[in-house]
Protein backbone atom coordinates (compact mmCIF):
# COMPACT_ATOMS: atom_id res chain seq x y z
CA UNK A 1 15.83 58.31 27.43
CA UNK A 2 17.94 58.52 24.15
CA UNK A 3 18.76 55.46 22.41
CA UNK A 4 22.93 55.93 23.31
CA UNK A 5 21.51 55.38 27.21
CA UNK A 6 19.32 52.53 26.13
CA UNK A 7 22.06 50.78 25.03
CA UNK A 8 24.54 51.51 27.52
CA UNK A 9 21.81 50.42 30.10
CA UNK A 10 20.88 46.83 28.51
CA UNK A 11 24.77 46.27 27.84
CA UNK A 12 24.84 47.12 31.98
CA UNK A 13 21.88 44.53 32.43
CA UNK A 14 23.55 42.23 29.90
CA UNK A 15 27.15 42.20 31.88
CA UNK A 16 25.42 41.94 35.22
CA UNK A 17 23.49 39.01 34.33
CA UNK A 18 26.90 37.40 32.77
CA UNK A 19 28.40 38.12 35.81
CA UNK A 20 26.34 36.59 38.39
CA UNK A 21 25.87 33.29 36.59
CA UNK A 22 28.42 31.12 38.33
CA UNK A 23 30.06 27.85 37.70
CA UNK A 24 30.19 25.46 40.91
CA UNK A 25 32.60 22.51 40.55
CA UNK A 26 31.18 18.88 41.94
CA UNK A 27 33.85 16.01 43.03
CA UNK A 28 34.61 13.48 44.99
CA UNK A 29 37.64 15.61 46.77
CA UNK A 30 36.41 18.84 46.33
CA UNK A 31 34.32 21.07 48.70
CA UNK A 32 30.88 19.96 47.38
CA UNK A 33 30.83 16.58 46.76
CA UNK A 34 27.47 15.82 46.04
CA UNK A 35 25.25 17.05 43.19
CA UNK A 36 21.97 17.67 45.49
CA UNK A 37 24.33 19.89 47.57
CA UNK A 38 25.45 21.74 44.57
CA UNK A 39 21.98 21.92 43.37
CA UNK A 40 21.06 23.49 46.95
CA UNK A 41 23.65 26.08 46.67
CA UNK A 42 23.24 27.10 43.01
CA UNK A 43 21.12 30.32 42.12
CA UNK A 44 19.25 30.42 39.03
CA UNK A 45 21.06 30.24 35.43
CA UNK A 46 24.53 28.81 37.32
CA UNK A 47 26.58 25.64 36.34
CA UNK A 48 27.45 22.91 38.10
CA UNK A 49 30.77 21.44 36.29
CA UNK A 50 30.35 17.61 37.85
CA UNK A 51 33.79 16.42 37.62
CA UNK A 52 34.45 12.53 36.61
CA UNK A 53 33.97 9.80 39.02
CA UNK A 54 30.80 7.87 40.37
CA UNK A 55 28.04 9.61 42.52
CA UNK A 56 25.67 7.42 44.30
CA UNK A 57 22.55 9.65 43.71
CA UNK A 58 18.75 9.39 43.31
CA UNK A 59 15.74 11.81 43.52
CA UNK A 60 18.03 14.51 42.65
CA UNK A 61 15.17 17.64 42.01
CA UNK A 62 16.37 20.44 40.01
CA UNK A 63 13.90 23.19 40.58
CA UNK A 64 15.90 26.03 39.73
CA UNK A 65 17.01 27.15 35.93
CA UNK A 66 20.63 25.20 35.95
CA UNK A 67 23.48 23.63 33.56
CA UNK A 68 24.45 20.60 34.44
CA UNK A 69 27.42 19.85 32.56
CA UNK A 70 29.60 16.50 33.07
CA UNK A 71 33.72 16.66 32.66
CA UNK A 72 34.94 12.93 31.31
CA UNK A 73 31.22 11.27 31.38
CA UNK A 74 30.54 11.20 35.19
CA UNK A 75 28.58 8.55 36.59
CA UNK A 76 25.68 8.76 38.57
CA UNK A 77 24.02 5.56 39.99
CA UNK A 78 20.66 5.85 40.94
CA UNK A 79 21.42 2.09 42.92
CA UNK A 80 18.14 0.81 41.89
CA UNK A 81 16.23 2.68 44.39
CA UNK A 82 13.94 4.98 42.13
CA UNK A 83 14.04 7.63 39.77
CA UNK A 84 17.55 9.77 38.98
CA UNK A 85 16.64 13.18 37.90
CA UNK A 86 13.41 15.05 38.17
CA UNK A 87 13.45 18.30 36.53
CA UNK A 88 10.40 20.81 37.06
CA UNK A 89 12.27 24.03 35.98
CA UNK A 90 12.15 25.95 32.90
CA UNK A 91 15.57 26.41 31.02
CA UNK A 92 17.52 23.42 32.31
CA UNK A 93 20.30 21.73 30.37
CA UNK A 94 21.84 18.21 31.27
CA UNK A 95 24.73 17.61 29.06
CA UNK A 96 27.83 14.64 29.21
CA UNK A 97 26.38 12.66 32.37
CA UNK A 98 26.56 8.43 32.65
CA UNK A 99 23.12 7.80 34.32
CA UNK A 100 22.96 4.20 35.44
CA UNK A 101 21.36 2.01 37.45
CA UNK A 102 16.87 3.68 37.71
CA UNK A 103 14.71 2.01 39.82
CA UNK A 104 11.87 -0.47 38.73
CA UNK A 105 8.59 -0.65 39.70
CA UNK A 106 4.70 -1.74 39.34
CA UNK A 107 3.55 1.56 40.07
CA UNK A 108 5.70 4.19 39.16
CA UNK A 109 7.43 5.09 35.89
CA UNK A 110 10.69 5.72 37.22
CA UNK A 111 12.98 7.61 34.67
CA UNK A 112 16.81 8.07 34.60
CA UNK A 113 15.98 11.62 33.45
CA UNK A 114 12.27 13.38 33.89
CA UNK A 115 11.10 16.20 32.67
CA UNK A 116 7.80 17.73 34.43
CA UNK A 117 6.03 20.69 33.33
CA UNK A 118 8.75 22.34 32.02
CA UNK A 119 10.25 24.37 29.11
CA UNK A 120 13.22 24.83 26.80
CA UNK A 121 15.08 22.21 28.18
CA UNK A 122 18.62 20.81 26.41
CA UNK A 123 18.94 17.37 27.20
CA UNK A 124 21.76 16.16 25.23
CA UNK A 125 25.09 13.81 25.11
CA UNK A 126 23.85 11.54 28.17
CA UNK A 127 24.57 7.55 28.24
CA UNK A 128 21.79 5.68 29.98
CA UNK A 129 22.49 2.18 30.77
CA UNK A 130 20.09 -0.58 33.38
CA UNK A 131 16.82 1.79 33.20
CA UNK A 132 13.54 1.38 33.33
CA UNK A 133 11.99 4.44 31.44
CA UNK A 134 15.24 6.36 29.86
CA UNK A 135 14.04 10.13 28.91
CA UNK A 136 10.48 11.18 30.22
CA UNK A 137 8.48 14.28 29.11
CA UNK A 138 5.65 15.02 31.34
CA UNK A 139 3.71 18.00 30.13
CA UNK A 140 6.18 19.91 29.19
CA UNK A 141 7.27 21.64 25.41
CA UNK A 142 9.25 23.58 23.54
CA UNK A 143 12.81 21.58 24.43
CA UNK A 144 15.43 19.56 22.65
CA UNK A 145 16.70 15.88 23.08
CA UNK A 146 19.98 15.24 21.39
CA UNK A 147 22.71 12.84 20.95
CA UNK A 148 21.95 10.55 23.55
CA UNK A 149 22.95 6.45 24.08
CA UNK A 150 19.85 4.58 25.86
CA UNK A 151 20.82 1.18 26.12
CA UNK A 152 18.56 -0.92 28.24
CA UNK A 153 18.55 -4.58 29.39
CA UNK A 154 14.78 -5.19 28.98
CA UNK A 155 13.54 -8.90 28.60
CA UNK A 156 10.06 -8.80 28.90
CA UNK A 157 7.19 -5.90 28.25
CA UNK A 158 5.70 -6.00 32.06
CA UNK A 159 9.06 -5.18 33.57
CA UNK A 160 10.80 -2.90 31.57
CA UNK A 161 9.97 0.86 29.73
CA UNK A 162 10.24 2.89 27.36
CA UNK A 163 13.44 4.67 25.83
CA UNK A 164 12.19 8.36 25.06
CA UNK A 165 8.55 8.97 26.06
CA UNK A 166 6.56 11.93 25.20
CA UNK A 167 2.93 12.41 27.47
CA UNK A 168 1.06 15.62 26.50
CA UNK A 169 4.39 17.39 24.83
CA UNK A 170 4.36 20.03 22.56
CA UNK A 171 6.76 21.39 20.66
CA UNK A 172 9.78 18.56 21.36
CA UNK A 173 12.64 18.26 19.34
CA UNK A 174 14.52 14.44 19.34
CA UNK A 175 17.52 14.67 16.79
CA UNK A 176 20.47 12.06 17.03
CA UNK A 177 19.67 9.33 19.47
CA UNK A 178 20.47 5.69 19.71
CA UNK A 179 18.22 3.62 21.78
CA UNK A 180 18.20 -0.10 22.17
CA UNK A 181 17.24 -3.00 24.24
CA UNK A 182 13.98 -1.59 25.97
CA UNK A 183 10.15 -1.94 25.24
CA UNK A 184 9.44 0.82 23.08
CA UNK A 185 12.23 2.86 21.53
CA UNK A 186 10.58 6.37 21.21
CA UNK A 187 6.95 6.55 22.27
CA UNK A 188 4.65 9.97 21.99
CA UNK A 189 1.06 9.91 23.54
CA UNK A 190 -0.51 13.39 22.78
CA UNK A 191 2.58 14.98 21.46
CA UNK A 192 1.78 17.83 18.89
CA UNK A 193 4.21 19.58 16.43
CA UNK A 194 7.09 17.49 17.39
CA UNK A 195 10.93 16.77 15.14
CA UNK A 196 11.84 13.16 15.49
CA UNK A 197 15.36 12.91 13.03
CA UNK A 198 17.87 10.73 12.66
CA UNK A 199 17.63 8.39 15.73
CA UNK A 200 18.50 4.99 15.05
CA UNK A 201 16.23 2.49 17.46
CA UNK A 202 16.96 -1.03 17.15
CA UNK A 203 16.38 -4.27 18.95
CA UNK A 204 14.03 -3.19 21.02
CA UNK A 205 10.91 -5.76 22.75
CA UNK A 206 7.90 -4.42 21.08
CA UNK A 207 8.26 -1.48 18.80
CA UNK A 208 10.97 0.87 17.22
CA UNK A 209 9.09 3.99 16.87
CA UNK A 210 4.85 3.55 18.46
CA UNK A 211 2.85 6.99 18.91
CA UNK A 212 -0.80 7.83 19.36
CA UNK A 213 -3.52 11.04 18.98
CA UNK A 214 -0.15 12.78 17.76
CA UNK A 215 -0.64 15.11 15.37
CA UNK A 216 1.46 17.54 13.00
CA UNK A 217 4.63 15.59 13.51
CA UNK A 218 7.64 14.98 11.40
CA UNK A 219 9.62 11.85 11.36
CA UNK A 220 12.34 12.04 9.33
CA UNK A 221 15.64 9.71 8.43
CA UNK A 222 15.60 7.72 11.10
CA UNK A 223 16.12 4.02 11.22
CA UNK A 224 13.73 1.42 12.94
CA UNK A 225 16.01 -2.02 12.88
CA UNK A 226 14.65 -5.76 14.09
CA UNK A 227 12.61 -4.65 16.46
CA UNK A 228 9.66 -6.87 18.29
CA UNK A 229 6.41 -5.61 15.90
CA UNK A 230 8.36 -2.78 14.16
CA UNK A 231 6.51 0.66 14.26
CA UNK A 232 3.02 1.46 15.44
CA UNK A 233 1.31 4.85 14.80
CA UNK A 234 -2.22 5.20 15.28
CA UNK A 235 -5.35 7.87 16.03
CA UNK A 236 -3.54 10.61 14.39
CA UNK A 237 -3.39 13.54 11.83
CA UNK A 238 -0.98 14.84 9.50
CA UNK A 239 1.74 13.26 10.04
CA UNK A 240 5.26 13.37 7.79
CA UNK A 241 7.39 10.22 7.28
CA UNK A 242 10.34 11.11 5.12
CA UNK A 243 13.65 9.01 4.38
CA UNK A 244 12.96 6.72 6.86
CA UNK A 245 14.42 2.81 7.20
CA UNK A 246 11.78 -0.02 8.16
CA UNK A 247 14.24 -3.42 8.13
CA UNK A 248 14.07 -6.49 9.35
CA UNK A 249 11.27 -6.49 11.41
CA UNK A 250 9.95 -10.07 11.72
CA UNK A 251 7.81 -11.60 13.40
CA UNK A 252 4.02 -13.24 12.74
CA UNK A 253 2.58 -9.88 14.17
CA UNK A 254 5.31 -7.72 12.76
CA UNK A 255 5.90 -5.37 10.36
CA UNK A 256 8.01 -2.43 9.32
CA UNK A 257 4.90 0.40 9.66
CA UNK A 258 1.58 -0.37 11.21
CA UNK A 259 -1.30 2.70 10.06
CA UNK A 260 -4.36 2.72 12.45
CA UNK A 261 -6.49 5.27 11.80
CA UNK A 262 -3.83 7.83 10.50
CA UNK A 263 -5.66 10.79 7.99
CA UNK A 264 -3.87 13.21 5.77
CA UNK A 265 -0.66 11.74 6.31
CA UNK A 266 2.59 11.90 3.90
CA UNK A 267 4.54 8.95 3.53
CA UNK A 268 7.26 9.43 1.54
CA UNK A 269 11.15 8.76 0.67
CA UNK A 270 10.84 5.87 3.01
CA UNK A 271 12.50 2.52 2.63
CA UNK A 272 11.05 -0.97 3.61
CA UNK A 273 13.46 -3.93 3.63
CA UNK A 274 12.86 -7.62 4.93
CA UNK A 275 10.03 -6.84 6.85
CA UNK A 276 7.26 -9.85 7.05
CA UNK A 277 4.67 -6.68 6.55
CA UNK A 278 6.42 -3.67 4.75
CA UNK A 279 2.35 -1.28 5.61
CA UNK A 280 -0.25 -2.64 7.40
CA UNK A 281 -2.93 0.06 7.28
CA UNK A 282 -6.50 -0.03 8.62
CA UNK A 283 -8.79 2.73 8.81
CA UNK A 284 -6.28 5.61 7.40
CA UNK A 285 -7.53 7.85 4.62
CA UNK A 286 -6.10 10.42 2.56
CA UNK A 287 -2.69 9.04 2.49
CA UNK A 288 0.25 9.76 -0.13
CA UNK A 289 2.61 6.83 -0.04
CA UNK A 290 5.09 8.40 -2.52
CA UNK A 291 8.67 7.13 -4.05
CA UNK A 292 8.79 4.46 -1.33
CA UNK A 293 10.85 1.40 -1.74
CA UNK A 294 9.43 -2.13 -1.10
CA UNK A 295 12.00 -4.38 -1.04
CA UNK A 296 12.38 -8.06 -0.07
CA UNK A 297 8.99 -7.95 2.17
CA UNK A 298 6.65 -10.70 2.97
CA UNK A 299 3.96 -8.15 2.00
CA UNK A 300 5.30 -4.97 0.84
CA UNK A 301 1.99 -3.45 1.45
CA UNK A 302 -1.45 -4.77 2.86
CA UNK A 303 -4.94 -3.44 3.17
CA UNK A 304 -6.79 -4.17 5.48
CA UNK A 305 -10.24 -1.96 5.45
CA UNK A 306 -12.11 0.95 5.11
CA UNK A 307 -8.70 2.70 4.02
CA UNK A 308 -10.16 5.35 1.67
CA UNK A 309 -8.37 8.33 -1.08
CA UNK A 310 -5.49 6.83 -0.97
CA UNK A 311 -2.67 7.76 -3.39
CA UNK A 312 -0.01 5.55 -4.18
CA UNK A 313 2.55 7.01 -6.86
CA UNK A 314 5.99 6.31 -8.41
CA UNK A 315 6.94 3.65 -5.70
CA UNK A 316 9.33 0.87 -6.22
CA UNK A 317 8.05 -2.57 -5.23
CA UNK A 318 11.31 -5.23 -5.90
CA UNK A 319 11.07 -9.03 -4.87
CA UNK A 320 8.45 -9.12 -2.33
CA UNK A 321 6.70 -12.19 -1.81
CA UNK A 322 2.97 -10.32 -2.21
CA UNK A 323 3.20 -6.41 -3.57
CA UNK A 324 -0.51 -5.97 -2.68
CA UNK A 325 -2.79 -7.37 -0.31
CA UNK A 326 -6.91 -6.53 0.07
CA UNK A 327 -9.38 -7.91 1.60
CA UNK A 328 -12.37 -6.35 0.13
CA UNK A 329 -13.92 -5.93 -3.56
CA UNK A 330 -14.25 -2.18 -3.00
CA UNK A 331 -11.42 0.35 -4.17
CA UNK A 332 -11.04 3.84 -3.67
CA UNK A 333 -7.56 4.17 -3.59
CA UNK A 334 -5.17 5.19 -6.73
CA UNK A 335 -2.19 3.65 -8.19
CA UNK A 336 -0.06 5.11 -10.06
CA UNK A 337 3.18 4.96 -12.00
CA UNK A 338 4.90 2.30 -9.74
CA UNK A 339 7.37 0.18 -10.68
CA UNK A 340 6.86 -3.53 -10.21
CA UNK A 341 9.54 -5.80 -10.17
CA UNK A 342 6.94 -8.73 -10.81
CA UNK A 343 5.80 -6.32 -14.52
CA UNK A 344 6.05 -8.83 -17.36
CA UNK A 345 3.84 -6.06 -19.34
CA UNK A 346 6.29 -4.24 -22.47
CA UNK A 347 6.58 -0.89 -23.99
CA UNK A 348 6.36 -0.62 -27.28
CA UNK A 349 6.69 3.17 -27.93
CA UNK A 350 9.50 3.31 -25.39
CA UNK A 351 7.92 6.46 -23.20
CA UNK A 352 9.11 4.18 -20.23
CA UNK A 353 5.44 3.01 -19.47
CA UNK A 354 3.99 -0.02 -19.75
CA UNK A 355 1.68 -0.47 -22.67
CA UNK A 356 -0.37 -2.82 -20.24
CA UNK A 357 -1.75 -1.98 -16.73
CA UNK A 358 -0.43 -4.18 -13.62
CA UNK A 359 -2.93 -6.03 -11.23
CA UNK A 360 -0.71 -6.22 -8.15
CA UNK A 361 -3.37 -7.64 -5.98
CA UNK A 362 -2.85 -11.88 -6.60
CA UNK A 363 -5.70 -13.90 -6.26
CA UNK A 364 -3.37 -16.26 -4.07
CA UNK A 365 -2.97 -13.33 -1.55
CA UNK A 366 -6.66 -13.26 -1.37
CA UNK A 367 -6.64 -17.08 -0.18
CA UNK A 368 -3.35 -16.82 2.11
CA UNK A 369 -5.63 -13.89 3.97
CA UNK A 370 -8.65 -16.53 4.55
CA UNK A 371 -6.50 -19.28 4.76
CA UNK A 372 -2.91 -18.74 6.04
CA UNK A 373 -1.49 -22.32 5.93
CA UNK A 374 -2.02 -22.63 2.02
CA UNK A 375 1.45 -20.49 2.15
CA UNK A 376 3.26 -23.87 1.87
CA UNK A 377 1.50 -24.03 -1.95
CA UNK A 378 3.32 -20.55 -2.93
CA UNK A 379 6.11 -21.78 -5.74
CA UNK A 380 3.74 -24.25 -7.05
CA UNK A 381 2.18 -24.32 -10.75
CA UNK A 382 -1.30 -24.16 -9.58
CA UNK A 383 -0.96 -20.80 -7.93
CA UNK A 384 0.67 -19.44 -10.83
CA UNK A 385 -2.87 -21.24 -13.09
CA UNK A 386 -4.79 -19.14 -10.57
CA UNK A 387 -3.37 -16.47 -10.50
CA UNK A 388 -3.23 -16.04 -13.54
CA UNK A 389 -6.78 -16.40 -14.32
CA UNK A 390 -7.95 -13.76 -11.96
CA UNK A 391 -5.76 -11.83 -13.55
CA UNK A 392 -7.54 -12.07 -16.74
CA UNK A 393 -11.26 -12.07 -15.27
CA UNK A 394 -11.16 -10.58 -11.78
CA UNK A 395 -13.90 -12.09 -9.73
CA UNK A 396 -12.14 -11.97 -6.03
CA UNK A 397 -10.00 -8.76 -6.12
CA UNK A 398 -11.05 -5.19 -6.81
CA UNK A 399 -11.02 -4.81 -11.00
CA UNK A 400 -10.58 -1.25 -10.91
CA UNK A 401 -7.37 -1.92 -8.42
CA UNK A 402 -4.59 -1.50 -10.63
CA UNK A 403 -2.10 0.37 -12.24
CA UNK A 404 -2.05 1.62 -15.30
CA UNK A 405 0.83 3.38 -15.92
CA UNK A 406 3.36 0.92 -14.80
CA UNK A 407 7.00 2.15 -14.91
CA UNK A 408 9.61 0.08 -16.94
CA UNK A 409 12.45 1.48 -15.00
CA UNK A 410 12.44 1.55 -10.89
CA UNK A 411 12.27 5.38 -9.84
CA UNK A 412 15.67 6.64 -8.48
């Protein structure tokens, strides 16, 4: 066959393809009223246009490659009676629906919107309000979720779910959400080589952003806002946090970023503001914590073991109550060309170093850690007398923990 026939037969394949893709209209007056029904009559690849108005629906099953795309934000109230839409199909798109009203239970994770087994999906523009797990992925990959409201009522962490929740997903794309008022606002259990951007999750129970054994993910310019214990990652590999806002998570057990056992990780761009922890980290190794900005923290950072290679360069620490906490007399870990608010140090060849290296690890930290009630002593002279004398003859905190190229001038 010559090439002219080749292309006249694909563009034959192409049209006929086109053509039998059809668009079935849902409403409350027309002739399907239901969106089960139009699922039933739909072949593969058609649309259903679900027209405005409120459809008293639950279980729906969409099996079958579909579009289902809402005119003027339909509703669709899943009464409280289970789960809303289960999708087990590859190449399904939900786009402008008003899911309200999921089941809850003790036993089952009912979702407004699950996704089982199932690839390139488009999940996108969808308002979820009274759930009790918003956007489920269930083994499946390669798929998109985008520009979604999930706004849940949640009041306690027994009764109540998750806002976007990867389980063994690959490949997932979340770009654009806004999720508030549930347990956790995005939470990934073995979810590899997945995009999580500019989401905003805020006010949620427990944490913002929690994920665990994920690996080769990016996280990048989102926001993670008041939330319960802030954000938990843990048991995973090479990771990217970029841009990212950690603010005003506070708490006694909170803190803007909690690192368990994270390993050749970037952390970088970030910002942490008015958090009563800025980092906890435990047990991660091989981390770059890079042009980061520690501001107005309880502890902008704190160590607290076998946290090993660590490189911590051209950060900005400003106003936080403790810079540096440690808990051991053991350092591997660099510092480098920080800037420290706290710096009395000067500069006499003006290179914008400090002539003198910084110790940001207070002896007084070292006795809050042991002792948390001596707090109360913080603004007093003898804690500055101490303080100052470790400074001079470290005997508690690492000696080789310091840094000594201290910036004069906070990085921009």
């Amino acid at each position: 066959m010559n090439s002219a026939k080749l292309l006249l037969l694909t563009a034959y394949l192409l049209t006929g393809l086109t053509v039998s893709a059809r668009t079935i209209t849902v409403c409350n007056s027309c002739e399907i009223r239901t969106i089960k029904e139009g699922i039933a009559l739909a072949s593969d690849f058609d649309t259903l246009l679900i027209k405005k108005g409120t459809y008293n629906e639950y279980d729906i099953l969409i099996d079958k490659p579909l579009t289902l795309l809402g005119e003027g934000y339909p509703k669709i109230d899943g009464q409280r009676k289970g789960e809303i839409i289960r999708v087990t199909a590859d190449n399904v798109t939900l786009d402008g629906l008003f899911l309200v009203n999921v089941g809850t239970s003790y036993t089952r994770d009912y979702a407004a919107v699950r996704i089982v087994k199932s690839k390139n999906f488009l999940i996108k523009n969808l308002v979820l309000e009274k759930l009790f797990f918003g956007i489920y992925l269930e083994k499946s990959s390669h798929g998109q979720v985008l520009y979604n409201r999930i706004i849940g009522d949640a009041v306690n962490e027994h009764s109540s779910g998750n806002g976007i929740q990867l389980w063994y997903s690959q490949n997932v794309v979340i770009e654009d959400n806004y999720i508030t008022h549930v347990r956790d606002g995005i939470y990934l259990e073995f979810a590899n080589n997945c995009s999580i951007k500019r989401n905003t999750s805020t006010n949620n129970l427990r944490y913002g952003l929690h994920f665990m054994f994920s690996n080769d993910d990016l996280y990048e310019e989102n926001v993670f806002e008041n939330n319960g214990a802030g954000v938990a990652v843990m048991f995973s590999k090479r990771i990217k946090m970029l841009n990212n806002t950690f603010k005003k998570n506070w708490g006694t057990a909170s803190y803007g970023l909690l690192l368990k056992e994270i390993n050749d990780a970037e952390i970088v761009g970030n910002n942490f503001e008015k958090n009563t922890i800025g980092i906890s980290i435990e047990g991660s190794n091989r981390v770059t914590y890079r042009k980061n900005d520690f501001n107005n923290n309880g502890w902008a950072i704190k160590v607290r073991g076998a946290c090993y290679t660590n490189n911590f360069i051209k950060n900005n620490f400003l106003h936080n109550s403790f810079d540096v906490s440690y808990n051991s007399k053991i350092n591997d870990n660099q510092f480098d060309q920080n800037y420290w608010s706290k710096y009395t140090g000067y500069d006499l060849d003006k290179d914008g170093i400090g002539d003198v290296p910084y110790r940001p690890v207070k002896l007084f930290s070292y006795v809050v850690n042991r002792t948390p009630e001596t707090i109360i002593l913080m603004r007093s002279l003898f804690i500055d007398i101490i303080d100052f004398s470790e400074k001079v003859s470290p005997v508690f905190t690492p000696d080789n923990l310091l840094d000594p190229h201290p910036l004069m001038k906070r990085n921009r």
